[in-house]
Protein backbone atom coordinates (compact mmCIF):
# COMPACT_ATOMS: atom_id res chain seq x y z
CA UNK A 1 0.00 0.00 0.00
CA UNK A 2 2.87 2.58 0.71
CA UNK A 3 6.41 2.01 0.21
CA UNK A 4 9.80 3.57 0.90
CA UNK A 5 9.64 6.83 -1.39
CA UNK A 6 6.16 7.09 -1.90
CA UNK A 7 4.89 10.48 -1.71
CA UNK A 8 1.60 10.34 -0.42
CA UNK A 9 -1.67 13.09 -0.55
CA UNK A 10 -4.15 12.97 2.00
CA UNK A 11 -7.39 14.33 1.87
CA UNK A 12 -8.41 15.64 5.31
CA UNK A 13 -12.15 17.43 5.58
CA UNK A 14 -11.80 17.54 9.20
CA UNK A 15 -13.80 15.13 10.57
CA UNK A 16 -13.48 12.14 12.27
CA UNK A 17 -12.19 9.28 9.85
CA UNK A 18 -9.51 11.46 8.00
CA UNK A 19 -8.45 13.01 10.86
CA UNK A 20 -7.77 9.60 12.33
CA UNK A 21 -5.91 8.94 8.92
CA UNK A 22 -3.85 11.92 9.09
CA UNK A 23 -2.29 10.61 12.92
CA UNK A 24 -2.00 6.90 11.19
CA UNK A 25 -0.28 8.07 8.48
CA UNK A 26 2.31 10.36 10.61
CA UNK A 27 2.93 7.39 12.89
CA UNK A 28 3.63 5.10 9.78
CA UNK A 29 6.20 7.54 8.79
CA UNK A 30 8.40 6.40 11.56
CA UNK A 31 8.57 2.63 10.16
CA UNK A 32 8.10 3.50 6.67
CA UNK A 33 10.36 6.39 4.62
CA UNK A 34 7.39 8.58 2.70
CA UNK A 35 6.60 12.24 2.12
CA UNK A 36 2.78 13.28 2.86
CA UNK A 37 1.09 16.27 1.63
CA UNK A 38 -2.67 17.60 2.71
CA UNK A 39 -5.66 18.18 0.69
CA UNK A 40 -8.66 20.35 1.92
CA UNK A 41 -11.69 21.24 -0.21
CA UNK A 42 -14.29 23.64 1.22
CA UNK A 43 -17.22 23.19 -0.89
CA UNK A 44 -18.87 26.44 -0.18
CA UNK A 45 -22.05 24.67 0.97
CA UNK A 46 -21.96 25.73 4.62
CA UNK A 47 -21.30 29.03 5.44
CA UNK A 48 -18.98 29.63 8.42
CA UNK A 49 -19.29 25.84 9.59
CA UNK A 50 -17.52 24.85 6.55
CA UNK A 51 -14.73 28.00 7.37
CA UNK A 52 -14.28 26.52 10.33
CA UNK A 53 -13.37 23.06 9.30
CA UNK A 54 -10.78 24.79 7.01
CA UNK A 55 -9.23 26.70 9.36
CA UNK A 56 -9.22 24.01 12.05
CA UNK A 57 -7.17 21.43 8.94
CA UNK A 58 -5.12 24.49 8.36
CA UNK A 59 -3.85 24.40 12.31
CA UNK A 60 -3.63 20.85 12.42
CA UNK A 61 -1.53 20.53 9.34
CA UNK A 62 0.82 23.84 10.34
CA UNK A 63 1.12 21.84 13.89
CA UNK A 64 2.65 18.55 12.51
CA UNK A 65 4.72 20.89 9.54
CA UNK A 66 2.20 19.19 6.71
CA UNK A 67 2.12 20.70 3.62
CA UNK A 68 -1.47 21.53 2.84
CA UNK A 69 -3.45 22.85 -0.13
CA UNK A 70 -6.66 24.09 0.36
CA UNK A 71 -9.45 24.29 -2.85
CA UNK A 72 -12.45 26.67 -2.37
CA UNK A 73 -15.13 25.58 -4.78
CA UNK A 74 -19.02 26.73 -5.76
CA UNK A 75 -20.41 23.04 -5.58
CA UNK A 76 -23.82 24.38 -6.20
CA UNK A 77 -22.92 25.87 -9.45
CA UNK A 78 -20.32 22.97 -10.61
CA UNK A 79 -23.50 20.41 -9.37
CA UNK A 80 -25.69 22.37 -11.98
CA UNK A 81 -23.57 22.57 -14.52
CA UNK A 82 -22.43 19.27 -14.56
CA UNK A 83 -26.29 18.12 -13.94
CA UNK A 84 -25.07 16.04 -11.00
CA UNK A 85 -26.21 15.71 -7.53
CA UNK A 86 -24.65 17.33 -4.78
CA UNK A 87 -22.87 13.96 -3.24
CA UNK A 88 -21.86 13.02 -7.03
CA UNK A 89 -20.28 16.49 -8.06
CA UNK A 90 -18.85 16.62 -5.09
CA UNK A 91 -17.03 13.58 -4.99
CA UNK A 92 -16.47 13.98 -8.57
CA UNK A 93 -14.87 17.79 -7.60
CA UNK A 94 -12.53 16.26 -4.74
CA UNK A 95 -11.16 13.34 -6.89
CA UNK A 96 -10.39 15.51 -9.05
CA UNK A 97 -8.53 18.25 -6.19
CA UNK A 98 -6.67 14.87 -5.18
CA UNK A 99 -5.26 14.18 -8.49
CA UNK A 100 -4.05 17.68 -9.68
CA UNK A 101 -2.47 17.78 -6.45
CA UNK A 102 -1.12 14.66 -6.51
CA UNK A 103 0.78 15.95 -9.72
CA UNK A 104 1.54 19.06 -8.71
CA UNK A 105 3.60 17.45 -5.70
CA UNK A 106 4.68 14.47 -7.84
CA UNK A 107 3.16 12.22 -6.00
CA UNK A 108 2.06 8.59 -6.49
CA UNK A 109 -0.28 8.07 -3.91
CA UNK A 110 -3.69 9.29 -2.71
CA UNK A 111 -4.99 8.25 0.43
CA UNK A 112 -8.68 8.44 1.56
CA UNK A 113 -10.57 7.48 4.92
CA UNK A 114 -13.07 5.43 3.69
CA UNK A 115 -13.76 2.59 6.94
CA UNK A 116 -16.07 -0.42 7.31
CA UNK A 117 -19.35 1.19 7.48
CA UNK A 118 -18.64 3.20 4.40
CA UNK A 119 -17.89 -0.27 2.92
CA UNK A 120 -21.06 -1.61 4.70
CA UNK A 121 -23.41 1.19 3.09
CA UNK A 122 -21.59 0.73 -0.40
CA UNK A 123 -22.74 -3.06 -0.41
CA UNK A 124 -26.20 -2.13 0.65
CA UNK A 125 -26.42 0.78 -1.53
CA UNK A 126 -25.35 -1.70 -4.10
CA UNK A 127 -27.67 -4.01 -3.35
CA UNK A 128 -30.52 -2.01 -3.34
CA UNK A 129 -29.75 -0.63 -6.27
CA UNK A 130 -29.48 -3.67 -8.29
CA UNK A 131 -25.46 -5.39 -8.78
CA UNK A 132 -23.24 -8.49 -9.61
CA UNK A 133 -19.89 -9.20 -8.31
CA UNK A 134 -18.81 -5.87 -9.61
CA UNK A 135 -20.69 -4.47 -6.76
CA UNK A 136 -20.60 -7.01 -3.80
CA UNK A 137 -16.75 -6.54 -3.31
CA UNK A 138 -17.43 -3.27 -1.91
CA UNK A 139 -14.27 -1.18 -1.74
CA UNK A 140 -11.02 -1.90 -2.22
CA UNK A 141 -8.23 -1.29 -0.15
CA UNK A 142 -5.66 -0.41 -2.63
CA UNK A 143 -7.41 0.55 -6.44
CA UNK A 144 -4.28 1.60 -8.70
CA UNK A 145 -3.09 5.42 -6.88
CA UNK A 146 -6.12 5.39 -4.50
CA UNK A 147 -5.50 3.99 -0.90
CA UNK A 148 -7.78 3.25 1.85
CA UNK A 149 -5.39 2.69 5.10
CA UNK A 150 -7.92 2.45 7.47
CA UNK A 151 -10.42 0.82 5.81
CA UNK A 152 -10.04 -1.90 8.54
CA UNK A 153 -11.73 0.02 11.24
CA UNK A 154 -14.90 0.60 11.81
CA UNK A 155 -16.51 3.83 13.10
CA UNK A 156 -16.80 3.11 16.84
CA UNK A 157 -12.73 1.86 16.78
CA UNK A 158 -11.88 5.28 14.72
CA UNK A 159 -13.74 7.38 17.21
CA UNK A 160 -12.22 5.60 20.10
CA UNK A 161 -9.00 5.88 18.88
CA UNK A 162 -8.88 9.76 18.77
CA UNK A 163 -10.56 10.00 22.33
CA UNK A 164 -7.42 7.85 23.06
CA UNK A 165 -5.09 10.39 21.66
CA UNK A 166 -7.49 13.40 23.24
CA UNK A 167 -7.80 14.78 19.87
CA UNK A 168 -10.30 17.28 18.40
CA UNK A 169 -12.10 16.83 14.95
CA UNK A 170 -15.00 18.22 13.16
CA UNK A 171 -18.66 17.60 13.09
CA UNK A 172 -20.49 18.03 9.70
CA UNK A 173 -24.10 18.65 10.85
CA UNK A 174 -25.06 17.40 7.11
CA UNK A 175 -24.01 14.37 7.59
CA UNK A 176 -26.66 13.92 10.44
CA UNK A 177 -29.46 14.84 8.13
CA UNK A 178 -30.99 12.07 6.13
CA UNK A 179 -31.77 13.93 3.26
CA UNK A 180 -29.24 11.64 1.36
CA UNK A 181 -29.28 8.18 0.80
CA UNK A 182 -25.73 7.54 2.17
CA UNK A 183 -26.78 9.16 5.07
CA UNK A 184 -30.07 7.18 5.13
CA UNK A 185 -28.16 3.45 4.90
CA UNK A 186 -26.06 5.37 8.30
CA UNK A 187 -28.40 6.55 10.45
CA UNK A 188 -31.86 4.83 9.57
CA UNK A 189 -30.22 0.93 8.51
CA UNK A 190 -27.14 0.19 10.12
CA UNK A 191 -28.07 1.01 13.84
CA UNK A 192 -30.94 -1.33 13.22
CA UNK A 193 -28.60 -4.38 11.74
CA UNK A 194 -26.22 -3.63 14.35
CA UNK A 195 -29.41 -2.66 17.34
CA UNK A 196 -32.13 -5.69 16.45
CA UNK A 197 -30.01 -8.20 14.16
CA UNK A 198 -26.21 -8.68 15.00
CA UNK A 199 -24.12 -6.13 16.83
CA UNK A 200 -21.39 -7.49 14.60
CA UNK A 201 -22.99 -6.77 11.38
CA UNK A 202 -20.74 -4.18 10.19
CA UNK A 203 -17.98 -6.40 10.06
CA UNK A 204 -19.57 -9.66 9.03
CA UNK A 205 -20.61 -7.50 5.87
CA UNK A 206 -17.00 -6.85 5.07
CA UNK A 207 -15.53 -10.38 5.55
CA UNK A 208 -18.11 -11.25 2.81
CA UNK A 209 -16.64 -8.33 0.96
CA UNK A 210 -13.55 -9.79 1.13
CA UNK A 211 -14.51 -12.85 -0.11
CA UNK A 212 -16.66 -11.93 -2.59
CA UNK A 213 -13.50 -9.51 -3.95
CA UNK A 214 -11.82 -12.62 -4.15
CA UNK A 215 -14.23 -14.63 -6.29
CA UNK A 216 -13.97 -11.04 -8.18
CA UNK A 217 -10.78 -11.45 -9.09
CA UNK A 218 -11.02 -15.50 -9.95
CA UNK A 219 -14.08 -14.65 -12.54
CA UNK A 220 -11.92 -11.67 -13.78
CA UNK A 221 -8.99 -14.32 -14.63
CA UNK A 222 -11.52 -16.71 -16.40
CA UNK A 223 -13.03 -13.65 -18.37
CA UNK A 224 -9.62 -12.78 -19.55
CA UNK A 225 -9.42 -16.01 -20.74
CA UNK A 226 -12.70 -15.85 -22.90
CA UNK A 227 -11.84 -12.52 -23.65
CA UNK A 228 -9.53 -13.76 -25.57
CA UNK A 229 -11.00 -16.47 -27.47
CA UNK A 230 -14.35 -14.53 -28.19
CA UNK A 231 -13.91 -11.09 -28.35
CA UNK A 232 -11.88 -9.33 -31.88
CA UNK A 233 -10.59 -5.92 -30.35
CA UNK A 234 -9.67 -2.96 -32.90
CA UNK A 235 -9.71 0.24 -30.99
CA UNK A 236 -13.25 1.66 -30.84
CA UNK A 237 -14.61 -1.59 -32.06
CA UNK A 238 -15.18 -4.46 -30.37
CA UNK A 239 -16.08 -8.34 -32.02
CA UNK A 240 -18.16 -10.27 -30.02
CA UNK A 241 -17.69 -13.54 -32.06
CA UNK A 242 -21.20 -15.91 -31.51
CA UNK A 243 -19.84 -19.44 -32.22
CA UNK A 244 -17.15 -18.95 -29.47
CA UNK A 245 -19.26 -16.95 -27.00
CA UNK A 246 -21.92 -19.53 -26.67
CA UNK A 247 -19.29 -21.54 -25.52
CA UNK A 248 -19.20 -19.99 -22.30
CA UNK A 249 -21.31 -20.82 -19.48
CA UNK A 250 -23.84 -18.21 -18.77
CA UNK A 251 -21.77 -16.10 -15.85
CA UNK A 252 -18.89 -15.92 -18.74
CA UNK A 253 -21.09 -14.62 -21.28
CA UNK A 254 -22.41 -11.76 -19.26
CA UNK A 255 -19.13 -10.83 -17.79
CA UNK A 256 -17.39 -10.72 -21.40
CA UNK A 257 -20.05 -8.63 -22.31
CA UNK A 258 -19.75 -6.21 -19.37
CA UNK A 259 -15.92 -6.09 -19.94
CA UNK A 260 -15.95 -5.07 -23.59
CA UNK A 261 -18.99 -2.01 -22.45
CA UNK A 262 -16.35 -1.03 -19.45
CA UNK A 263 -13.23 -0.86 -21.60
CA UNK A 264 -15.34 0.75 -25.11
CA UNK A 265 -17.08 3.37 -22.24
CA UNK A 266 -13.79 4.18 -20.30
CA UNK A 267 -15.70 2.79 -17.03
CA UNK A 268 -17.92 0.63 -15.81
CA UNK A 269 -20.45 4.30 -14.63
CA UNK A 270 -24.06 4.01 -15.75
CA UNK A 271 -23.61 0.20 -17.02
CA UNK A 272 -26.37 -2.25 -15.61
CA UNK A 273 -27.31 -5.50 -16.08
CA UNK A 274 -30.11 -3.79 -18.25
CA UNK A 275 -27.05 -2.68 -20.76
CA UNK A 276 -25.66 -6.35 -20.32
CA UNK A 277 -28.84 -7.76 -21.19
CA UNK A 278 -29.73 -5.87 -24.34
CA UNK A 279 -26.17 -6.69 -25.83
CA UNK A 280 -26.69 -10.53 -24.95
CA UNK A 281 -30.42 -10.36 -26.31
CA UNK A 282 -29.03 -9.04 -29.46
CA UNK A 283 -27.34 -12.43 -30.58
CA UNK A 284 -30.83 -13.99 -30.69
CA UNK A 285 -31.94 -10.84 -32.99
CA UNK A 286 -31.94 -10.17 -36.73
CA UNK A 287 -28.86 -9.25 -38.39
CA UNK A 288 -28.70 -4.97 -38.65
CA UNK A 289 -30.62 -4.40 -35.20
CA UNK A 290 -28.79 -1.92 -32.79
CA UNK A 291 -29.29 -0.34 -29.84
CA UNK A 292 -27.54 3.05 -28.41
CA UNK A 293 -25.68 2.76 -24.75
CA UNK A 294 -23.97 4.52 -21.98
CA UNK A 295 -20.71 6.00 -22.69
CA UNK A 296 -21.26 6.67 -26.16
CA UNK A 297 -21.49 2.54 -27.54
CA UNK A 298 -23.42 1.20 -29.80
CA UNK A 299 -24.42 -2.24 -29.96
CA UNK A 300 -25.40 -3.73 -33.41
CA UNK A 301 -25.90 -7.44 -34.51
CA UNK A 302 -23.91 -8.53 -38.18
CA UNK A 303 -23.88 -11.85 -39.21
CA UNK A 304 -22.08 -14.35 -36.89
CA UNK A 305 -21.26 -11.45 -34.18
CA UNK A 306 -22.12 -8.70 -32.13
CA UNK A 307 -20.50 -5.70 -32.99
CA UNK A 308 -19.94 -2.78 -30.29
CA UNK A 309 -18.29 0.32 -31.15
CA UNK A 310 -17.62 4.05 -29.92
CA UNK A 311 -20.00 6.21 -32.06
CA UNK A 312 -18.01 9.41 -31.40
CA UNK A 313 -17.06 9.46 -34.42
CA UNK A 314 -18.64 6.81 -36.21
CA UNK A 315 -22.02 7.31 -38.81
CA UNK A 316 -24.96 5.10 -38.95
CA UNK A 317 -26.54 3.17 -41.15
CA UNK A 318 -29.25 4.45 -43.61
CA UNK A 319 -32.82 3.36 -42.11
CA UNK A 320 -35.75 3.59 -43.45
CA UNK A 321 -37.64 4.40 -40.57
CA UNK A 322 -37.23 8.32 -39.67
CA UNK A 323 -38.00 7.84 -35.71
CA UNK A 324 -36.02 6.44 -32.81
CA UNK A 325 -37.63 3.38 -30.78
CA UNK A 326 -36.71 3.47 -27.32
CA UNK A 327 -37.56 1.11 -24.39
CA UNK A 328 -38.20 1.85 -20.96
CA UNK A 329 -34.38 1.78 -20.12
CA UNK A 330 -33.43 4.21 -22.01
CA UNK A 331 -31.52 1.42 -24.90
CA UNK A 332 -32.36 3.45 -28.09
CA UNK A 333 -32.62 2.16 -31.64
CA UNK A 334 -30.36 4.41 -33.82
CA UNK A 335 -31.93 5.26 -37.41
CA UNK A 336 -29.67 8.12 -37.39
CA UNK A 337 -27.55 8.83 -40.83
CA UNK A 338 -24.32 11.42 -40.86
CA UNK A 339 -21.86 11.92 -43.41
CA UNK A 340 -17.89 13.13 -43.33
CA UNK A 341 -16.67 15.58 -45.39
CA UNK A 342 -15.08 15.62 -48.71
CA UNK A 343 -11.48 15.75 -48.32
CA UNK A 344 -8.76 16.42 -51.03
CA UNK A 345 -5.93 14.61 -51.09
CA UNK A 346 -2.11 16.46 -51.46
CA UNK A 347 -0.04 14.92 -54.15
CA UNK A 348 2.21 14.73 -53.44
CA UNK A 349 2.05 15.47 -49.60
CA UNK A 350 0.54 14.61 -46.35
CA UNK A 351 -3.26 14.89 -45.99
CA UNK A 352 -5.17 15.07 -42.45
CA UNK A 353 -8.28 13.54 -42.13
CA UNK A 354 -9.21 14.31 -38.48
CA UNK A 355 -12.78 13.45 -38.86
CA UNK A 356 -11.50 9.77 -39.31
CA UNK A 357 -8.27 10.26 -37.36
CA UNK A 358 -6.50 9.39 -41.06
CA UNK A 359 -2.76 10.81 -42.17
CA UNK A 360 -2.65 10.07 -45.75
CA UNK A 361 0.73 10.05 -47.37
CA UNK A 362 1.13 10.36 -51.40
CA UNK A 363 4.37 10.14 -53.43
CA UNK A 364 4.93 9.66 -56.45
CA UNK A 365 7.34 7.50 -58.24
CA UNK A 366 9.23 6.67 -61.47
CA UNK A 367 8.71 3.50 -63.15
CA UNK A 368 11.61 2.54 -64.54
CA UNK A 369 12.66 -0.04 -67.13
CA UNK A 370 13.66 -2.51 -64.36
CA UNK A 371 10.41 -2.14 -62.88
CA UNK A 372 8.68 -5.99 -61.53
CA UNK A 373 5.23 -6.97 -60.90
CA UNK A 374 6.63 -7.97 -57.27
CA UNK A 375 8.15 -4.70 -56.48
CA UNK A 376 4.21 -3.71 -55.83
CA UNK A 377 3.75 -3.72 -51.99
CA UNK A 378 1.36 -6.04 -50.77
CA UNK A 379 0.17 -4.68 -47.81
CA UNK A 380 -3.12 -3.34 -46.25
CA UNK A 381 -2.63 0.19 -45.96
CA UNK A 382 -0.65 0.79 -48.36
CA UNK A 383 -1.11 0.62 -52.41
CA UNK A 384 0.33 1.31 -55.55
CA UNK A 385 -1.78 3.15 -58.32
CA UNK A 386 -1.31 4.43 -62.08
CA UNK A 387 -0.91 8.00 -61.91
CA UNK A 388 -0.87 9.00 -65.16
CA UNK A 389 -4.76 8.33 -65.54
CA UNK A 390 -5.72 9.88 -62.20
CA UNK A 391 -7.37 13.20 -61.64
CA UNK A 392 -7.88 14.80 -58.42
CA UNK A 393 -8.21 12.36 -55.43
CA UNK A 394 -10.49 12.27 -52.27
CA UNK A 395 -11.15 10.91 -49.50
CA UNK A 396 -14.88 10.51 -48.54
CA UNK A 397 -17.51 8.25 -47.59
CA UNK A 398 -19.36 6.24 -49.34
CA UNK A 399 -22.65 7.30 -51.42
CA UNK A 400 -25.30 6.59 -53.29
CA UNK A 401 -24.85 4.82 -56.42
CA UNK A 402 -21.10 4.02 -56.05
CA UNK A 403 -19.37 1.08 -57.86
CA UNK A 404 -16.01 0.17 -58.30
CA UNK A 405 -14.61 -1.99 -60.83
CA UNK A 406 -13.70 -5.30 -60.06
CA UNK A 407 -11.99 -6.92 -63.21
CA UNK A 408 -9.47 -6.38 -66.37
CA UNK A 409 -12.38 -6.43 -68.83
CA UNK A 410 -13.71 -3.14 -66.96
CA UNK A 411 -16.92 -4.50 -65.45
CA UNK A 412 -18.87 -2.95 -62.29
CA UNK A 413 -20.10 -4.02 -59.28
CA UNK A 414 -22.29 -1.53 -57.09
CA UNK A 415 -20.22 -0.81 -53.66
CA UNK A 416 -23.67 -2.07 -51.69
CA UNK A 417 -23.24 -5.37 -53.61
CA UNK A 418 -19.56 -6.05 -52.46
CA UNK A 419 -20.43 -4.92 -49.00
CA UNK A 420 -22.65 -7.67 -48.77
CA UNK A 421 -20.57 -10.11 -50.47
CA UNK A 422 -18.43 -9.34 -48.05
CA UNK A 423 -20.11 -9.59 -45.21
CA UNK A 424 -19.01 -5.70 -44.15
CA UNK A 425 -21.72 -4.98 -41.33
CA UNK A 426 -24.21 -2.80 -42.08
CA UNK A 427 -23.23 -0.62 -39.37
CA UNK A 428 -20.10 -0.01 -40.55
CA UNK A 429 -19.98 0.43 -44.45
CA UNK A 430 -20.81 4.18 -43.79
CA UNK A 431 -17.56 3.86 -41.85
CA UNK A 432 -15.23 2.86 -43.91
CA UNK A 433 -12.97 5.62 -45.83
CA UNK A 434 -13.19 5.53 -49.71
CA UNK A 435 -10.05 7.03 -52.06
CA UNK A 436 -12.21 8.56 -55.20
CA UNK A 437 -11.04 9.81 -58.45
CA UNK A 438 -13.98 12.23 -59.43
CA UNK A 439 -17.30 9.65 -59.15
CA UNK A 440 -14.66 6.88 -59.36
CA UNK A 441 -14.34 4.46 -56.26
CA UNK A 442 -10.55 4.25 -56.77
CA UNK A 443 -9.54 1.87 -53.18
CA UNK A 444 -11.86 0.82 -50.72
CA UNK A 445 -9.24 1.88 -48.07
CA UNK A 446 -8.31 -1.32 -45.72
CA UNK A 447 -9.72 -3.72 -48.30
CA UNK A 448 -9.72 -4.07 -52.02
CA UNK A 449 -8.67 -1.51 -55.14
CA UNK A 450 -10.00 -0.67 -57.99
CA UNK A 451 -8.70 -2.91 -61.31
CA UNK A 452 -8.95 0.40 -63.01
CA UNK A 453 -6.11 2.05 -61.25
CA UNK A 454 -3.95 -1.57 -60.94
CA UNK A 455 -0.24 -0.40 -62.58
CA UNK A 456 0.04 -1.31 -66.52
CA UNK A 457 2.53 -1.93 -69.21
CA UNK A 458 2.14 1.75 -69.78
CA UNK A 459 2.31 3.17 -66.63
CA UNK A 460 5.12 5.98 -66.35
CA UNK A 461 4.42 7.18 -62.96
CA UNK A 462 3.76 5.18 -60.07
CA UNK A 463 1.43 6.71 -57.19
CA UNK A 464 2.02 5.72 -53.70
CA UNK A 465 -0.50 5.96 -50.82
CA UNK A 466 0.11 5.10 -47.45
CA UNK A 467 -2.53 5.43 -44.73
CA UNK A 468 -1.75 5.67 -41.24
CA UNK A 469 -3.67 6.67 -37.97
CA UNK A 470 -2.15 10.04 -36.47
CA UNK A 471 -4.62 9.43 -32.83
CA UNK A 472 -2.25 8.40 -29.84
CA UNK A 473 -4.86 6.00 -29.42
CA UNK A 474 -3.24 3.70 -31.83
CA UNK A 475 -4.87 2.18 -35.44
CA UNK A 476 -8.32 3.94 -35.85
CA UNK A 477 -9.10 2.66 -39.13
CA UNK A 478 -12.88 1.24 -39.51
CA UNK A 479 -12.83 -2.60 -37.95
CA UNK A 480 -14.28 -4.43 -41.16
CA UNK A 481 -12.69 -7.52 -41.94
CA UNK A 482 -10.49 -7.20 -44.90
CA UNK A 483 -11.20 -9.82 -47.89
């Protein structure tokens, strides 16, 4: 948890539980070699109470030669802008305090006070609320930079404690009201577990934490595993692959679900087993239905899959239908169409295509009398073209009407036709980038060319295009499988 040259931010608000972490973790420092820095946020909420509580941190920390940084903040306002409650903006607000002070010192740790009965309230809340395993593990002592030192104790041991050392703290007269559901599990359902049921049920409710954090982490290493077999990742888009995934017993398939939502969204906020379940109902639906999700996903079935992808920047699919269907979750049904913008390519030169997150490269070369068939590079992303009957390139989507040629003798095939040859989801052909000459499809970029442009006998200049992805976020180009 901390470690000889750690450097270690505390957030103290005063009261009782990180007030008791401040004296552990100054007491550690004898055994154990770390720097520790304060945090104080005064939310702004309450008046001359809440002045109080900073100035009474302020003495404390000038007393024991803590640094301390102290972040005034209009919660109301943030709360409203944000569209948050008051408990989420505000943890939201001091999370974020933590971290930029955590850099600003160069730190690598951030400890918190969070104790059993927070842990006890975050099950129940859970619970009531509707969980899995996710959930039931409550929290965890050590999460990446977060720490929870104390989260060992429970209330009555942390209060006892400081009475021990004959030290002062703060009283939050909020936290007494019951206004908030937190506060509700504290006041109004814990006394009575602990009163009427078991006087130990505070900590019987975090030994099956523990355990339940380890059957966490034993599922986790069996979802890894049929993460791997089942799931084809590309960046935004993720391949739920049928045949494998109905392999898996049932706990599997919902957790490899819930894994690819958590890493596409960033997190696992606002995902439910609702979300869970409309992704796993879609492998028993029709090929081209979709639904919208938290954190920007959308969920479509294709053929022998379930496709999920970021729709930041992705388009939809043409429907016919004009309106949205949407179910009593919330799970829409995008009809929505979009369309990127015509972009000209430099030749030579480097184009940007930031809409697709696309650095196009052109150069052009001399064929020379040496030139052989296998000097053309056979590779994905990038293609050799004759330049000499070329125009003025493009890169755009697709549109209505386009074809591309598929043979020497010159003959056509519509761009819908080999989409569905190729089995190109139909959530993802508006996707994909197309290099055109004019009205001519001259590369379906990632997949095939045009026999048009395919170097000749009386080719003279040679025209090179490489594609690459410019986003830090490595290869961005449309996740179609390539013929």
């Amino acid at each position: 948890m901390i470690e000889n040259g750690d450097r270690v931010i505390v957030g103290i608000s005063g009261g009782a539980d990180s007030v008791c972490l401040f004296f552990v973790l100054l007491k550690l420092q004898r055994e154990i070699r770390f720097s520790l820095a304060a945090v104080h946020v005064n939310h702004g909420l309450r008046g001359a109470d809440a002045d109080a509580d900073e100035q009474f941190v302020k003495e404390l920390c000038e007393k024991y030669n803590v640094p301390l940084e102290i972040s005034r903040i209009d919660l109301e306002s943030i709360a409203k802008k944000r569209k948050q409650s008051l408990e989420e903006a505000g943890r939201d607000v001091r999370r974020e305090t933590f971290v930029r002070v955590m850099l600003q010192y160069s730190g690598n740790r951030i400890a918190l006070a969070h104790h059993q009965n927070d842990n006890a309230e975050t099950m129940l809340w859970n619970l009531a609320r509707g969980t899995g395993l996710h959930g039931l593990g409550g929290i965890h002592p050590v999460n990446g930079q977060w720490i929870r030192p104390i989260l060992c104790l429970n209330r009555q041991e942390i209060e006892a404690y400081l009475k021990e050392e004959n030290q002062t703290y703060c009283t939050d007269l909020t936290n007494l009201e019951t206004i908030y559901t937190r506060n509700k599990l504290r006041h109004q359902v814990i006394p009575v577990l602990e009163t009427e049921v078991n006087p130990a049920a505070v900590r019987h409710m975090n030994e099956t934490m523990e355990q339940m954090c380890e059957l966490q982490k034993f599922v986790e290493q069996e979802t890894q595993k049929a993460f791997k077999r089942c799931v084809d990742v590309n960046v935004s888009c993720y391949r739920i692959l049928e045949k494998e995934w109905r392999k898996l017993p049932g706990l599997l398939q919902k957790e490899v679900i819930y894994s690819c939502l958590e890493q596409l969204g960033g997190s696992g906020k606002d995902l439910g087993r609702v979300h869970v379940g409309a992704v796993e109902g879609l492998f028993d639906k029709q090929t081209g239905r979709e639904w919208n999700l938290p954190g920007g996903i959308r969920a479509a079935r294709s053929y022998n899959e379930v496709v999920l992808e970021k729709t930041s920047h992705a388009l939809a699919e043409s429907c016919s239908r004009e309106e949205q269907e949407t179910n009593t979750e919330g799970i829409k049904n995008n009809c929505k169409t979009d369309t990127f913008p015509k972009v000209k390519v430099q030749i030579p030169g480097i184009t940007v295509v930031p809409e697709m997150n696309l650095e196009i490269t052109a150069r052009i070369l001399e064929k020379d009398g040496g030139f052989k068939v296998s000097e053309i590079p056979q590779k994905k992303y990038t293609k050799w073209f004759d330049y000499d009957i070329m125009n003025c390139l493009y890169i755009r989507t697709r549109k209505s009407g386009d074809s591309i040629v598929i043979d020497s003798g010159g003959h056509r095939q519509k761009l819908k036709s080999w989409f569905v040859n190729e089995k190109i989801p139909a959530n993802e052909r508006s996707q994909i980038p197309l290099l055109a000459d004019g009205q001519q499809i001259v590369w379906i970029i990632g997949h095939r060319m045009s026999s048009a442009y395919q170097i000749s006998g009386q080719t003279r200049r040679i025209l090179q295009i490489e594609v690459k992805c410019y986003s830090s976020r490595s290869d961005r180009i449309p996740c179609s499988k390539a013929p």
